[in-house]
Structure formats: C-alpha cells, structure tokens
Protein backbone atom coordinates (compact mmCIF):
# COMPACT_ATOMS: atom_id res chain seq x y z
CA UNK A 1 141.66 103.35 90.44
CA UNK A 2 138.33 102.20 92.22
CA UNK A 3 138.40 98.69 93.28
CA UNK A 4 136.21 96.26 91.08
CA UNK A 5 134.14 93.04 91.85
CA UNK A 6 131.75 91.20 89.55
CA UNK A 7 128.90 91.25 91.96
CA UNK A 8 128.25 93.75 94.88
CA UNK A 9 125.30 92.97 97.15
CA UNK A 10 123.88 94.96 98.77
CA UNK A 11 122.33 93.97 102.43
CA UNK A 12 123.51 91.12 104.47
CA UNK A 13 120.49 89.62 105.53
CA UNK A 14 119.90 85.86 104.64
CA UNK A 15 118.94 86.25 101.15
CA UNK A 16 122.06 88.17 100.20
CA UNK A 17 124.17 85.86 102.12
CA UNK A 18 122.53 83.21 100.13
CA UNK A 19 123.30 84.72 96.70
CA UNK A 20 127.07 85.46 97.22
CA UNK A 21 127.26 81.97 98.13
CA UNK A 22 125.97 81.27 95.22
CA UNK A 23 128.02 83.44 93.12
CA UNK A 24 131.11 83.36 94.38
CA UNK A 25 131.15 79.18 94.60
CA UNK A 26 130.78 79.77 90.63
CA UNK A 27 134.09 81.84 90.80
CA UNK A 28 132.41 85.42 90.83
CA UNK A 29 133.91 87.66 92.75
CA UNK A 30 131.45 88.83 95.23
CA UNK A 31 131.37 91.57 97.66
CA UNK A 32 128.43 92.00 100.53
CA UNK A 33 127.87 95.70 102.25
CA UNK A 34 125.64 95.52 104.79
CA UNK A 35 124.87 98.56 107.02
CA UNK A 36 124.64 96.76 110.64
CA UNK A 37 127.88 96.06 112.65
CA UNK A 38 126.75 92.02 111.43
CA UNK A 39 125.12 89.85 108.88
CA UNK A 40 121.46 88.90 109.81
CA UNK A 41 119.15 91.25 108.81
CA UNK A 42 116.17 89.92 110.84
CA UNK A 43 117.46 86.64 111.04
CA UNK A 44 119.20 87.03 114.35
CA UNK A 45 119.54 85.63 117.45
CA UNK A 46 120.39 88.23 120.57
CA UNK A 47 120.85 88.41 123.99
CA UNK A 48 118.00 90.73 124.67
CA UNK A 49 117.87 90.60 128.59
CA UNK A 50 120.61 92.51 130.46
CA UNK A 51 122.48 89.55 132.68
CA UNK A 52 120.62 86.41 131.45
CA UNK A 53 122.21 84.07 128.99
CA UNK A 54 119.27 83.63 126.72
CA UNK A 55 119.74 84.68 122.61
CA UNK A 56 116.28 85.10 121.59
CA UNK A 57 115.36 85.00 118.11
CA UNK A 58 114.29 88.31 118.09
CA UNK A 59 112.53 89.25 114.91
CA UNK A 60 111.85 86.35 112.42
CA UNK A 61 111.58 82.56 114.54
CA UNK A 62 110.41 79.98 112.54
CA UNK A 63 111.61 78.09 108.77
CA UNK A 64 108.93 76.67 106.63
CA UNK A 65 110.10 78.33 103.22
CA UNK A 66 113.68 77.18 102.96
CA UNK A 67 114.13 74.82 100.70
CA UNK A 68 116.14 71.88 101.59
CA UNK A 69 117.88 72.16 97.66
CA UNK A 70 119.15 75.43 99.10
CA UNK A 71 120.57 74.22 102.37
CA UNK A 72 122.40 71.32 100.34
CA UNK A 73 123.66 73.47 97.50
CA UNK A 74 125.51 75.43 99.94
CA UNK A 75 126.38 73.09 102.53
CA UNK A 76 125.01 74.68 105.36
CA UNK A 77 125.79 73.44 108.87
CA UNK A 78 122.04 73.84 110.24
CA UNK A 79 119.58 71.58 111.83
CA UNK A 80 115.74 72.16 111.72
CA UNK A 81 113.63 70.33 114.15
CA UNK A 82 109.72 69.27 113.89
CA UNK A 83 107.32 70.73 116.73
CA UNK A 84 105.21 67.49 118.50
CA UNK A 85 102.30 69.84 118.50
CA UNK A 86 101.30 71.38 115.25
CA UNK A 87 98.94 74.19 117.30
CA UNK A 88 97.00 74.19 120.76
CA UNK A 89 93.89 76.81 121.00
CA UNK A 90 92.33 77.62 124.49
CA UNK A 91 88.36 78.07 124.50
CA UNK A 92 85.87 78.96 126.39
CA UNK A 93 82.48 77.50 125.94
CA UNK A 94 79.55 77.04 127.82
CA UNK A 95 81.23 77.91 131.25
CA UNK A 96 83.91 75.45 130.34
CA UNK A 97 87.68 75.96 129.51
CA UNK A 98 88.80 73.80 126.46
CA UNK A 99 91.79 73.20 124.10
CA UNK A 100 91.80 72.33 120.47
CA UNK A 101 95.28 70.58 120.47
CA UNK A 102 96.16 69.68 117.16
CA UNK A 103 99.17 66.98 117.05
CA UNK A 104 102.20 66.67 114.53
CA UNK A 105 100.83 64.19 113.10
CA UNK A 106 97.38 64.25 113.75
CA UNK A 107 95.65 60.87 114.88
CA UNK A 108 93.13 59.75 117.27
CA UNK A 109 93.51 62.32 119.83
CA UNK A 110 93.22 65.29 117.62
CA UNK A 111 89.92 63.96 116.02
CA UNK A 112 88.47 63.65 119.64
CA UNK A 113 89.85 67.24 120.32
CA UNK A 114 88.00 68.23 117.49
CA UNK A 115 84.98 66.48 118.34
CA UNK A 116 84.53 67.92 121.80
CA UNK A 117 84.92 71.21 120.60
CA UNK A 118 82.17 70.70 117.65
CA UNK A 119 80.53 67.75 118.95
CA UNK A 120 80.95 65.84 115.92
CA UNK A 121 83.51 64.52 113.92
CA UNK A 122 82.23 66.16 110.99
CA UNK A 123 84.60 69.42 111.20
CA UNK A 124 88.12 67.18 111.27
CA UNK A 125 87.07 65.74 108.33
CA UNK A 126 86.35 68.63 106.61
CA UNK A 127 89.81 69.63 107.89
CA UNK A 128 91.34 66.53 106.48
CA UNK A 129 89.66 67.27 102.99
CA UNK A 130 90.67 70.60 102.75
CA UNK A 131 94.77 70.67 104.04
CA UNK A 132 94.95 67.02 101.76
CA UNK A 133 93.88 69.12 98.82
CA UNK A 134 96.17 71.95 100.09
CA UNK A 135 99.35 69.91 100.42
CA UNK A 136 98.59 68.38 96.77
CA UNK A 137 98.78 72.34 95.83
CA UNK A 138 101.78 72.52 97.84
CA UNK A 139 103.53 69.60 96.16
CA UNK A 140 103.39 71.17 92.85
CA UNK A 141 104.25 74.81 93.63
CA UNK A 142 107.13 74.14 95.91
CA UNK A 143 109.71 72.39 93.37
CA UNK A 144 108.94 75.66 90.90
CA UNK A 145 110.20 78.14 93.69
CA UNK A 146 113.62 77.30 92.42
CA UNK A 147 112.64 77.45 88.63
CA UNK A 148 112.33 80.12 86.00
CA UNK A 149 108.93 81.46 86.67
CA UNK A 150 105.83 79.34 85.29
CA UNK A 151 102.89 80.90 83.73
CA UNK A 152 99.44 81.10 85.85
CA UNK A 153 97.70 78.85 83.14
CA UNK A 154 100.47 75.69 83.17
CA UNK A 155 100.27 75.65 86.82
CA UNK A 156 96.67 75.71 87.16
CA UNK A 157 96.92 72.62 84.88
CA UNK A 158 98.46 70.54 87.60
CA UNK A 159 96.06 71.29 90.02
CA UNK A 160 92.28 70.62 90.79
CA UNK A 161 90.48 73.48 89.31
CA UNK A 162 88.06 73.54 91.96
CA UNK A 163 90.92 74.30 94.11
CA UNK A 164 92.48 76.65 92.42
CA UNK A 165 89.18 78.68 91.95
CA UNK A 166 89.08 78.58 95.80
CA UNK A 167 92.56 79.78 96.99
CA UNK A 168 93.56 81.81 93.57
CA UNK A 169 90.45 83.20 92.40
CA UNK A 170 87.72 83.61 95.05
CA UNK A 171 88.67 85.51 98.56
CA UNK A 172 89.63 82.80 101.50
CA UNK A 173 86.74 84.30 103.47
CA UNK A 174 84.25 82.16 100.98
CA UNK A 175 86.77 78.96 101.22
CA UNK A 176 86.78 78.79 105.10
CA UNK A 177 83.06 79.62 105.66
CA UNK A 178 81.80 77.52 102.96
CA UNK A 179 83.76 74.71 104.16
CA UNK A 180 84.09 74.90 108.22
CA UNK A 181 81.03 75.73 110.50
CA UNK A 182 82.62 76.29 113.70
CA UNK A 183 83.85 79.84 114.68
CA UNK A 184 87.09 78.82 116.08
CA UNK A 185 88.10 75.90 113.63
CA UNK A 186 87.49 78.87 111.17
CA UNK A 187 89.78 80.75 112.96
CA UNK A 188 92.90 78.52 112.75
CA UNK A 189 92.49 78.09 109.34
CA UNK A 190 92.30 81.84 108.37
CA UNK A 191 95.46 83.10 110.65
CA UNK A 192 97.75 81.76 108.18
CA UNK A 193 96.47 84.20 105.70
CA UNK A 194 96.88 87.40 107.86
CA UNK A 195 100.33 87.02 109.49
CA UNK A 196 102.00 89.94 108.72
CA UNK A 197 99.37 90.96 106.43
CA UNK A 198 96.52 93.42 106.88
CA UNK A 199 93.79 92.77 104.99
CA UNK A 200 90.07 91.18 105.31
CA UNK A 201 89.43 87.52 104.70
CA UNK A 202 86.95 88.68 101.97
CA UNK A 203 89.14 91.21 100.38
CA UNK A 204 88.70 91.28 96.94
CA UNK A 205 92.43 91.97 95.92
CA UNK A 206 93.15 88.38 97.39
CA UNK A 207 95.81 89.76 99.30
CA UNK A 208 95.40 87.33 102.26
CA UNK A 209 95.18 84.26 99.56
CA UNK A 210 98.92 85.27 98.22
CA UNK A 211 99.82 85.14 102.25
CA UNK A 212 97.52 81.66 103.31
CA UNK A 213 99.29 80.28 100.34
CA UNK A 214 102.97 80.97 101.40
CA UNK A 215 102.41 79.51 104.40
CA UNK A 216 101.41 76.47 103.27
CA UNK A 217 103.76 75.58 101.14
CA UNK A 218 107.30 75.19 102.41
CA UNK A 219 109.27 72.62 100.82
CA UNK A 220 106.12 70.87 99.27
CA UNK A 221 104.68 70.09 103.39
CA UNK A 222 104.08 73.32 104.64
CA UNK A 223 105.24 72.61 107.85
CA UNK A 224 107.17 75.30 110.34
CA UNK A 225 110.56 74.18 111.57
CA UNK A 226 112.65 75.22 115.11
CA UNK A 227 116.09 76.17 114.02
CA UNK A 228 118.53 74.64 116.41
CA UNK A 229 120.48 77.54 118.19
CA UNK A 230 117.86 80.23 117.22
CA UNK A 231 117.47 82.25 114.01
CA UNK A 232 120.77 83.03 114.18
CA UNK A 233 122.29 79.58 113.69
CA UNK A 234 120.61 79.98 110.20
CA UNK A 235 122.53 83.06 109.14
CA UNK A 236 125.67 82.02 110.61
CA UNK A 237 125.81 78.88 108.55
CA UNK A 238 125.21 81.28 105.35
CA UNK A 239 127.37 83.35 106.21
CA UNK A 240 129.86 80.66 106.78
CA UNK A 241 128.99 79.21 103.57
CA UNK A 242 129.48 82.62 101.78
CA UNK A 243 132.74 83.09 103.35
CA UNK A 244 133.92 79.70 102.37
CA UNK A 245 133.27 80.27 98.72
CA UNK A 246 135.04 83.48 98.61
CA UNK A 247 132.80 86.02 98.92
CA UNK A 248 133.89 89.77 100.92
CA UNK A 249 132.08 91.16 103.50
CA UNK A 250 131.52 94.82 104.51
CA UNK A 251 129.45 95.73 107.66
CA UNK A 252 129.03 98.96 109.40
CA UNK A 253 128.45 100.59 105.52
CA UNK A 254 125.31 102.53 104.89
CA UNK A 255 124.85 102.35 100.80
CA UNK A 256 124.18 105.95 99.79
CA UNK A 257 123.66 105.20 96.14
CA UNK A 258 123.71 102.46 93.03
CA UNK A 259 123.88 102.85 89.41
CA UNK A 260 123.01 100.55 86.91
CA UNK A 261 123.02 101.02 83.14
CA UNK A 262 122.62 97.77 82.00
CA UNK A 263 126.35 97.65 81.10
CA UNK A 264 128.01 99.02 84.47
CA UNK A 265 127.40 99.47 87.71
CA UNK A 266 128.85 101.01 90.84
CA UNK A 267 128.23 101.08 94.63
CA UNK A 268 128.68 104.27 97.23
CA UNK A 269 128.53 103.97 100.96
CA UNK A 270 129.61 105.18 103.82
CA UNK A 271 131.67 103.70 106.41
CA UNK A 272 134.17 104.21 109.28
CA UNK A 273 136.90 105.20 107.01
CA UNK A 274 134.49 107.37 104.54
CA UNK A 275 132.65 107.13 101.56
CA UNK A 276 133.75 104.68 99.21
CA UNK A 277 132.17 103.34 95.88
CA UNK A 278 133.51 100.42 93.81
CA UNK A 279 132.68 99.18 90.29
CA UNK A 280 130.99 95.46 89.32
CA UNK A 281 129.09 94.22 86.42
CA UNK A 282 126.06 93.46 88.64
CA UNK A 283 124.24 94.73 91.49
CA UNK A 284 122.11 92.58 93.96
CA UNK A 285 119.73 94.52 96.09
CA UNK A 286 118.66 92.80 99.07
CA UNK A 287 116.49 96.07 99.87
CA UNK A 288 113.17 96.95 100.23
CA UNK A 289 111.85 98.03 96.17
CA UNK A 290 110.96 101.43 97.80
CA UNK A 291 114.95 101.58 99.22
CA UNK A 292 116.08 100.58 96.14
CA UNK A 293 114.60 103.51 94.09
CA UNK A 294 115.49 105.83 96.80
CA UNK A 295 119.21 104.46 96.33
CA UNK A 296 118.78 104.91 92.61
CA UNK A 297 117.80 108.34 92.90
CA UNK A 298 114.42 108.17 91.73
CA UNK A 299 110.80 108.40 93.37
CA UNK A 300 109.85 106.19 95.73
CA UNK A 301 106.23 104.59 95.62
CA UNK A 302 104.50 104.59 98.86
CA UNK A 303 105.98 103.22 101.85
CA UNK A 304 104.95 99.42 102.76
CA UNK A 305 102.73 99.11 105.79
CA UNK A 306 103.61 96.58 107.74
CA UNK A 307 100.88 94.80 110.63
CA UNK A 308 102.04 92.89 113.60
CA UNK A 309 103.40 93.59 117.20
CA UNK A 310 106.17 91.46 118.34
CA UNK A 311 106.69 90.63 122.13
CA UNK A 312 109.77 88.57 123.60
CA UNK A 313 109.41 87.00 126.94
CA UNK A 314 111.64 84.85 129.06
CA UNK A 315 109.43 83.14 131.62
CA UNK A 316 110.96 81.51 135.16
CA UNK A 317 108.30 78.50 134.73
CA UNK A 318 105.22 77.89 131.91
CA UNK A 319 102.12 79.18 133.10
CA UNK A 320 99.37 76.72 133.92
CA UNK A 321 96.53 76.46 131.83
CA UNK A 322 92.49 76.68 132.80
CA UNK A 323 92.09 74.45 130.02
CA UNK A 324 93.80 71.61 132.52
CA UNK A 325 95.76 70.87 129.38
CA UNK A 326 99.72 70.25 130.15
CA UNK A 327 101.37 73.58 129.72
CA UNK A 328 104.53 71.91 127.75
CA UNK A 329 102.17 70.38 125.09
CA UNK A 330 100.18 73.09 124.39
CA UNK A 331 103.01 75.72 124.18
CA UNK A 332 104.83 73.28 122.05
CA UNK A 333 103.17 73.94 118.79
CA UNK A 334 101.17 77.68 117.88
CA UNK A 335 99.07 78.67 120.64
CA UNK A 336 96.49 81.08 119.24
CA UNK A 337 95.09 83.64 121.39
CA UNK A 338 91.67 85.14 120.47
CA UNK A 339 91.90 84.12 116.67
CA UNK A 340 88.30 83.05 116.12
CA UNK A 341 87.16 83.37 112.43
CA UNK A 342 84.51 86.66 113.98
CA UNK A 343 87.48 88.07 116.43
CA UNK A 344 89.91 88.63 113.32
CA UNK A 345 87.53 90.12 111.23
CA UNK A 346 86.89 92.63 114.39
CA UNK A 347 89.78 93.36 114.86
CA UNK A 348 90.97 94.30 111.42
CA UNK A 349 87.33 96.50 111.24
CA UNK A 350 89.03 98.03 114.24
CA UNK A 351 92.73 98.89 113.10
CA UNK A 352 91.24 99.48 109.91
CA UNK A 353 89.31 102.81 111.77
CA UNK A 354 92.53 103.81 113.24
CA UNK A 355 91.54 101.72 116.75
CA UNK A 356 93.86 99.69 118.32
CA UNK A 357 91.67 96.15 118.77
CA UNK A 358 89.92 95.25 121.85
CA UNK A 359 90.37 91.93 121.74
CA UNK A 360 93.45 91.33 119.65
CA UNK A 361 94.61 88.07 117.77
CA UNK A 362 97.81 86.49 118.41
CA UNK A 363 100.02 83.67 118.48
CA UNK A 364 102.84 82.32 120.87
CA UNK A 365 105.26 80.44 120.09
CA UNK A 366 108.01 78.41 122.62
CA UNK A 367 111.26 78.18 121.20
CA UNK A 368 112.89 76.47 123.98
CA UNK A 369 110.60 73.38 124.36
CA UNK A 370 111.82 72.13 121.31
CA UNK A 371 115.35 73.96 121.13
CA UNK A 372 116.52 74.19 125.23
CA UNK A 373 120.42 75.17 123.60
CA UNK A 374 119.00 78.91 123.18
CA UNK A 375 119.04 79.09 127.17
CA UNK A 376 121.98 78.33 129.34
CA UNK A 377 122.31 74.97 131.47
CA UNK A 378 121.55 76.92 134.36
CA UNK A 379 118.14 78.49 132.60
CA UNK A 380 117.50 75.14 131.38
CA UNK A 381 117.91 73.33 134.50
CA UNK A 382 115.56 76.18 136.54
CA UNK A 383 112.98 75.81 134.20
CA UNK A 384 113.46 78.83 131.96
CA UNK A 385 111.62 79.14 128.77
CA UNK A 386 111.43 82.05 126.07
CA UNK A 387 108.22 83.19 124.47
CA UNK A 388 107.64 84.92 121.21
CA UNK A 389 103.79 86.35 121.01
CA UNK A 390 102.81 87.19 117.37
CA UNK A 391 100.22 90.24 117.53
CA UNK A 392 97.94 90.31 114.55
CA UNK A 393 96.43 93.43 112.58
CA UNK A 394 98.35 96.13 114.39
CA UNK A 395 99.45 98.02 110.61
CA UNK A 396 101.99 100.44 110.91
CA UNK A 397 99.22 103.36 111.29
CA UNK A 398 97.86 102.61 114.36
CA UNK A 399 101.77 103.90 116.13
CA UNK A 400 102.05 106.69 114.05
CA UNK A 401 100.98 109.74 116.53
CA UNK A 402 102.82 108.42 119.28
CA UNK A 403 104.68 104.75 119.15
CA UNK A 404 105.68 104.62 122.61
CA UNK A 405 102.25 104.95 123.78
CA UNK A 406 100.81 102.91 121.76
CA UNK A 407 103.45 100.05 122.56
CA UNK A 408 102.45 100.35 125.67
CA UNK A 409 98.89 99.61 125.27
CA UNK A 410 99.07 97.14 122.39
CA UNK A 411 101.33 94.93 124.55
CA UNK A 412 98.86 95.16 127.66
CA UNK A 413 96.13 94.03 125.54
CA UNK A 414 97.98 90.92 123.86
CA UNK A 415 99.05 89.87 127.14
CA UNK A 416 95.70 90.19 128.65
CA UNK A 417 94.53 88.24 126.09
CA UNK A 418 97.15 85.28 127.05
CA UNK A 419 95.91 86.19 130.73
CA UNK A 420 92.62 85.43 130.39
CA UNK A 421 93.36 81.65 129.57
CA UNK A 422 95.85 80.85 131.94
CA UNK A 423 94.94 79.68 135.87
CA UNK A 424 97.57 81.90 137.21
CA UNK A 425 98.81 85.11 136.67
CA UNK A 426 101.71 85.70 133.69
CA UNK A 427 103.48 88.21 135.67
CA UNK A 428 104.23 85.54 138.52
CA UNK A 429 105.91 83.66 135.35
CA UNK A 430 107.95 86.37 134.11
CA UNK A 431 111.91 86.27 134.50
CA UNK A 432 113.65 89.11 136.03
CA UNK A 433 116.78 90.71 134.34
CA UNK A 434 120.04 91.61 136.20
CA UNK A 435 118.68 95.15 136.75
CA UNK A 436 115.62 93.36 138.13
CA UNK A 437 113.12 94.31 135.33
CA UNK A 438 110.79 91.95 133.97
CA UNK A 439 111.85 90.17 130.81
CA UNK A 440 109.53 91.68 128.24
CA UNK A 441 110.37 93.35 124.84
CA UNK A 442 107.70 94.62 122.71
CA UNK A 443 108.57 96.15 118.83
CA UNK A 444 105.70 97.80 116.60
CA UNK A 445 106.44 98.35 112.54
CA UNK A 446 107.40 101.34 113.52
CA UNK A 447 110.23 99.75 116.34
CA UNK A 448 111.05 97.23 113.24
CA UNK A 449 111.51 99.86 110.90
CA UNK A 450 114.03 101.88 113.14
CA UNK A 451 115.74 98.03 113.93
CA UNK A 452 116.42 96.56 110.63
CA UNK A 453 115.44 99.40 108.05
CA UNK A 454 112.63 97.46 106.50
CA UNK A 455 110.41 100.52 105.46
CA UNK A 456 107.12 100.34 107.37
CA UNK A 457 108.28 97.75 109.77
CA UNK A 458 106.62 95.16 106.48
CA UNK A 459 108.11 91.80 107.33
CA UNK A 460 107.90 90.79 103.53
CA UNK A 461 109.24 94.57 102.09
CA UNK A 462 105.46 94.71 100.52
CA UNK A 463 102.40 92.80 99.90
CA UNK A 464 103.03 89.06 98.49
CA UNK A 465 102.91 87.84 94.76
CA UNK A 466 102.08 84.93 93.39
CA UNK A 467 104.61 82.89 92.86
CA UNK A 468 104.33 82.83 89.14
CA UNK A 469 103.86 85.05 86.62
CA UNK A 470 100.18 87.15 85.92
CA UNK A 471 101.25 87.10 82.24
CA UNK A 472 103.23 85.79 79.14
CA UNK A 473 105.97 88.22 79.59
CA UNK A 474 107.18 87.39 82.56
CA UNK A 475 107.36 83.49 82.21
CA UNK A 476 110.75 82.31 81.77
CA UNK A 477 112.47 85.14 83.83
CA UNK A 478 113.23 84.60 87.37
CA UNK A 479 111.18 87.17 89.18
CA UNK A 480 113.66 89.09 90.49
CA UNK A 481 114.43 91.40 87.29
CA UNK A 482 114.22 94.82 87.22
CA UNK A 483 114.09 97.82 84.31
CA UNK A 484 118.51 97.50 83.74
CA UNK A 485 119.89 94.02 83.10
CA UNK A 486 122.57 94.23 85.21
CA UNK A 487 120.61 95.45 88.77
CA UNK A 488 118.07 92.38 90.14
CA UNK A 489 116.16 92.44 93.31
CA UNK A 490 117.45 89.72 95.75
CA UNK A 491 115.85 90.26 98.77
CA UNK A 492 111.81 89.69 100.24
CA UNK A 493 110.30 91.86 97.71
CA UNK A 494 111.12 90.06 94.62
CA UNK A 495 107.88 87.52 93.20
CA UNK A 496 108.73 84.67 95.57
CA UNK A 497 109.64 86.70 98.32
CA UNK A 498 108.83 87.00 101.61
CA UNK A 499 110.04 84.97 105.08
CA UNK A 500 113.25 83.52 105.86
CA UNK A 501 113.67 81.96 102.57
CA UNK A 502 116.60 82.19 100.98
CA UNK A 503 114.17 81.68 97.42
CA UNK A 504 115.13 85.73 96.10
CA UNK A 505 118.72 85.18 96.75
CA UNK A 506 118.94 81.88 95.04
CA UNK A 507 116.90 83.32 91.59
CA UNK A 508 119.27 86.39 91.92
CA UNK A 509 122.17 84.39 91.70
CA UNK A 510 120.84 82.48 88.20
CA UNK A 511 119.52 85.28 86.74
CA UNK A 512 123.21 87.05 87.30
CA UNK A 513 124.62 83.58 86.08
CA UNK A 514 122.16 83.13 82.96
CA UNK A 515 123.72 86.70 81.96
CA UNK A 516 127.29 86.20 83.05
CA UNK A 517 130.00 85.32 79.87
C-alpha cells in the first residue's frame, strides 16, 4: 500500500514552507518534496566565494511583502531591520558630480538634496504628494493580501478615484511625467515598476503598474527590510516553523507527475532510492503555472520571460564616491545606477530589438552595512562588504544564442556603469577568493533558470496580477484555485504572487482548510 498524507507540497521554497506550516499546525498531515538537496528555493543564503566566510544572499535580498500576520502566525524566529537611507543616486550635471540621497525618514536634508538637484523645492513636494497618496493606497490593499479576494469595484471605493485612475487605469509613464519634471527624480520613481519586469512605462497592458504597485505596498508602508543573517535566515525560520508543527520533508526529489481529480490526488518523483508516488486529498504546487501543467501532463503555455542580471560582489573596502558623498551612506539604502526616467526607456527600446543596452539601469544594494553577521569577524573587522547589483531590462532573450557571452558583456557594462561614478577604480575594491580570483558572480534568466528551475529565469513565475479579482467570479475565492478542487497554486504565480512573500502559501493553506471536513 502507497503511503498517504492529507497534503503533499510540492517545492520547498518559502511559500511552500509557509503553507505546511500552516497546515500541519491545524493537524493536517503534510508532506514537502522539494527537488534541491535543501529548502530555499531562491531564498538562500550561500557561501559563494571559494575560502571566504561570507553567505551571500544570492538570488532574492530584500523583504517588503511579508506580512508581519504571517511571521506571528507561525512564530518565526526572524528579525528584519530598516535601511537609514531609503536610496542614494549619483549625477552628473553641469560638470558637477551630485547625489540625490534620500533618508529613511526623509527631513530637512533630503528636501535640500532635492533642491540642489532641481533647484527648487517644488519636485520634493510633488514627491511628498504623490508617495502620501501612495501609502493611503497601500494602507488599504495590504490588510486584503490575507483575505478572500475583493472585487476591483469595492476596493476602488476606498480609495481616491483620481488615484486609482492613475496607477490602475492609465500607464505609469503618464503618472510620473505628468507629475515630476526632472529626468532623474522621474527615474527613481519609475524603477519600482520595472524590477524584474520588462515592459515600457507607457505600455498599455499596465504591466509595469501591477509591478510599481507591489512594491509599494508591503505590509501597508512599502518599505524594504534587511533580513538579519541573509535570505536564508528567513527560510530557515519557516522551515523551522514547518518542522515544529509536524510537517515531512523530502529533498533531493524531482516531481515527475501530479494528479488531481477533484476527489484524489497523488504525487510521483524521483529520488535516491527511486521513483515513489504517494496519495493525499490535496496537492499544493509551489511551481511555476507552466511546470505545473507540464507535471499534469498537459500543454504548457509559453514559457515566462524573465528580465534582470544579477551580480554578487564581496568588496575589500567601499569605493569612494565623485559625488564626495560618504560611501557608507550612500550604499546604505538603493543606489541607482543610470536609471533616469529617458535611460530606462532606452534601454528597454534596446533589449526590446534584441540589443543588449548601452547604458544599462541598475541598482546596488549593501547587505552588510546594515547586517555585518553575513561576513565573518575577521571580514567585518578588515572592512569587507558584499554587494548585490540589480541589472534592469536584460529579458531572457537577449542570452539566448550564447549565455556565456553575453554574461560576459552584460556584467562589463553594469559595472562600468557603477565605474563611471566612483573616484577610484572598482577592481582595486574587489575581494580576492582563496584561488585568488576576484569575487564576482554574475547569473542571467537563463543562469536562474538552470539554478532554481523557475522557467525563464522570471523572478515572479509570470507577469503580476492585481491583487484582486478582474470580475464577479472570482471574488470570494482566494486566488490561488485552479480547474480541480483539490490541486491550488501556492507558489509566486498565484494572484498575489510574486517576491519573498509568503502571501500564496498562506491563501493555499485556507483555501485547503475552507475545503477540508
């Protein structure tokens, strides 16, 4: 006789991990396969360098989107610190190196940074205006994450209809130029829409409006945490969490196939001691939607297409800054690189012809100013920090013919671009491994893909949804249903997806208790 559980999930990334400890704290019993030798998914944190003690978070790096309900409901043994610097950007005008450092929270000095950018203080306040009206936006969405979904038309009742018009019916593009003059000001403001999403800032499908607006609105503030001990310490306390309520856990199994008829279910995979498949009542997939027909045995629509390059440094000292500005502040928050309103809109005209762009967008983030416990004493003490550089609009396409190539390049380019602000040279800063090899990693879609089997290398498994329903017939359900009762989506490509959430694996978890006897 074939073993039996209640609930098999499949995938142990952080959304699965948060549904079995959902289920099996409400006395399910709950079994998680996950193909990699660990839990994680793309929440990890991994020594990357050979010889230096320094666990990077190597794929995902920041929390915004966990809700603190979650993190209580389970228990979890995590701590999530505030940046002091909510983002620095270097410019260059008029023969003259500047920074537009934005504190956490803003006061007088960010309103002069502002104005000696602009020359007027007429820009911050049109910043105030516009992230005040943004947070009251953010303040009503966030508490319905965790909720049955709500219709389009009763949220838009709790919100100013002017700014609903802006951010859910109109393309950002007309928000941000309508309401900010200055090219780089314009700039900030749009990169929250295009992170990990290729599209235009006047797209017409709205596209980068589903992506501005999930990055705004993390537990009602919108504001990006550090996770103490890396991205790791935030799967490790889930998966401590799922252990403690009883849950099993398989790793090293590659699911072959799952059936679902509403009734019954059953999972196959294959591990070290063979192929294997055991009954439940419920499946959770916390799989791509393209995966999850492929495991079902049906056709697959087209494969997601993800857009960012990801580079992980370990620097022997911060670089100094032509700006002046102190190094430690302005890595402290998001530095963006090249992200003026024009240069993004180049460079997705660029990627979007097949080009890799000349001048490519990015961000960098330092984990270690606000988190040293990632580094050893010894790293800490020598002045070691980590750097995570976010390329933007590099879609899956661009490292099709050849990937390694292409690597190559895009990663010379993004760190040219970091070059160009900084009064000495980056390669003087960069940390040596024990083979004496520079401390650089660099992973396309493509690198993604082949790392953590998220199709495309798509961060969020596909493009975004809003996070309520389009119509009538979906209100009430949880967003995470699919065509069988009995099989629900739990992982980024559920509505209310995307990020290191934990939001999918939570609504999994009711929707499987709503149904359970």
């Amino acid at each position: 006789m074939r073993d039996f559980y209640d609930v098999v999930i499949v995938g142990g990334g952080h959304n699965g991990l948060v549904a079995a400890g959902y289920l099996a704290g409400a006395g399910l019993s709950t079994l998680v396969v996950e193909q990699q030798p660990h839990t994680g998914g793309a929440a990890v944190s991994q020594q990357v360098f050979p010889g230096v003690d320094a666990r990077l978070s190597r794929y995902s790096y920041l929390v915004s989107l966990l809700p603190d309900k979650i993190v209580a409901d389970l228990g979890l043994s995590l701590q999530l610190r505030s940046r002091s610097v909510a983002s620095y950007t270097p410019v260059r005008r008029g023969g003259r190196d500047l920074g537009l450092m934005i504190d956490r929270p803003e006061g007088a000095a960010t309103r002069a940074a502002f104005a000696e950018l602009t020359g007027s203080d007429a820009e911050y306040e049109a910043w105030r205006e516009f992230y005040g009206s943004v947070s009251e936006l953010a303040a009503v969405i966030a508490p319905t994450l965790l909720e049955p979904l709500q219709s389009a038309a009763a949220v838009r009742q709790r919100v100013d209809p002017a700014l609903w018009s802006e951010l859910v019916e109109r393309p950002l593009g007309e928000t941000i130029e309508r309401r900010f003059t200055d090219d780089t000001v314009r700039g900030v403001v749009a990169t929250d829409g295009v992170i990990g999403t290729f599209a235009r800032l006047q797209d017409e499908s709205l596209l980068q409006n589903r992506c501005f607006l999930y990055h705004l609105i993390g537990n009602g503030t919108g504001e990006w945490r550090v996770p103490v001990g890396g991205m790791g310490a935030v799967t490790d306390a889930l998966l401590a969490a799922a252990l403690r309520a009883g849950a099993s856990i398989v790793t090293d199994a590659a699911v072959s196939a799952i059936e679902a008829d509403g009734t019954r279910a059953a999972v196959t995979w294959l591990g070290g001691d063979g192929e294997r498949t055991v009954d439940c009542s419920y499946v959770l997939a916390n799989v791509a939607p393209v995966v999850l027909d492929r495991l079902r045995g049906r056709a697959a629509g087209p494969t997601p297409e993800g857009s960012q390059l990801k580079i992980n440094l370990l620097l022997s000292r911060l670089p100094q800054l032509k700006s002046g500005d102190d190094p430690r502040r302005a890595f402290a928050g998001t530095f963006h690189i090249d992200e003026d309103y024009s240069q993004l809109e180049t460079a997705y005209a660029e990627a979007a012809a097949g080009e890799l762009p000349a001048v490519p967008p990015s961000e960098v983030y330092c984990h270690s100013l606000t988190d040293p416990s990632i580094l050893s004493p010894s790293l800490v003490a020598s002045g070691h920090h980590t750097l995570t550089v976010f390329g933007v609009h590099f879609p899956t396409r661009l490292f099709a013919q050849d990937n390694e190539a292409a690597r190559a390049e895009s990663t010379r380019r993004v760190l040219a671009g970091l070059d160009d602000y900084l009064a000495e040279p980056l390669d003087s800063c960069i940390a040596l491994d024990a083979n004496g090899n520079p401390c650089i990693e660099s992973k396309t879609p493509l690198d993604i893909e082949s790392s953590v089997g998220m199709p495309g290398g798509h961060i969020f498994h596909g493009d975004l949804a809003w996070p309520w329903s389009d119509d009538d017939t979906e209100a009430g359900r949880w967003g995470v249903e699919t065509d069988v009762a009995n099989l629900v989506i739990c992982g980024s490509g559920a509505r209310r997806g995307g990020a290191v959430s934990g939001i999918p694996g939570h609504n999994a978890a009711q929707a499987v208790l709503a149904l359970h006897p």
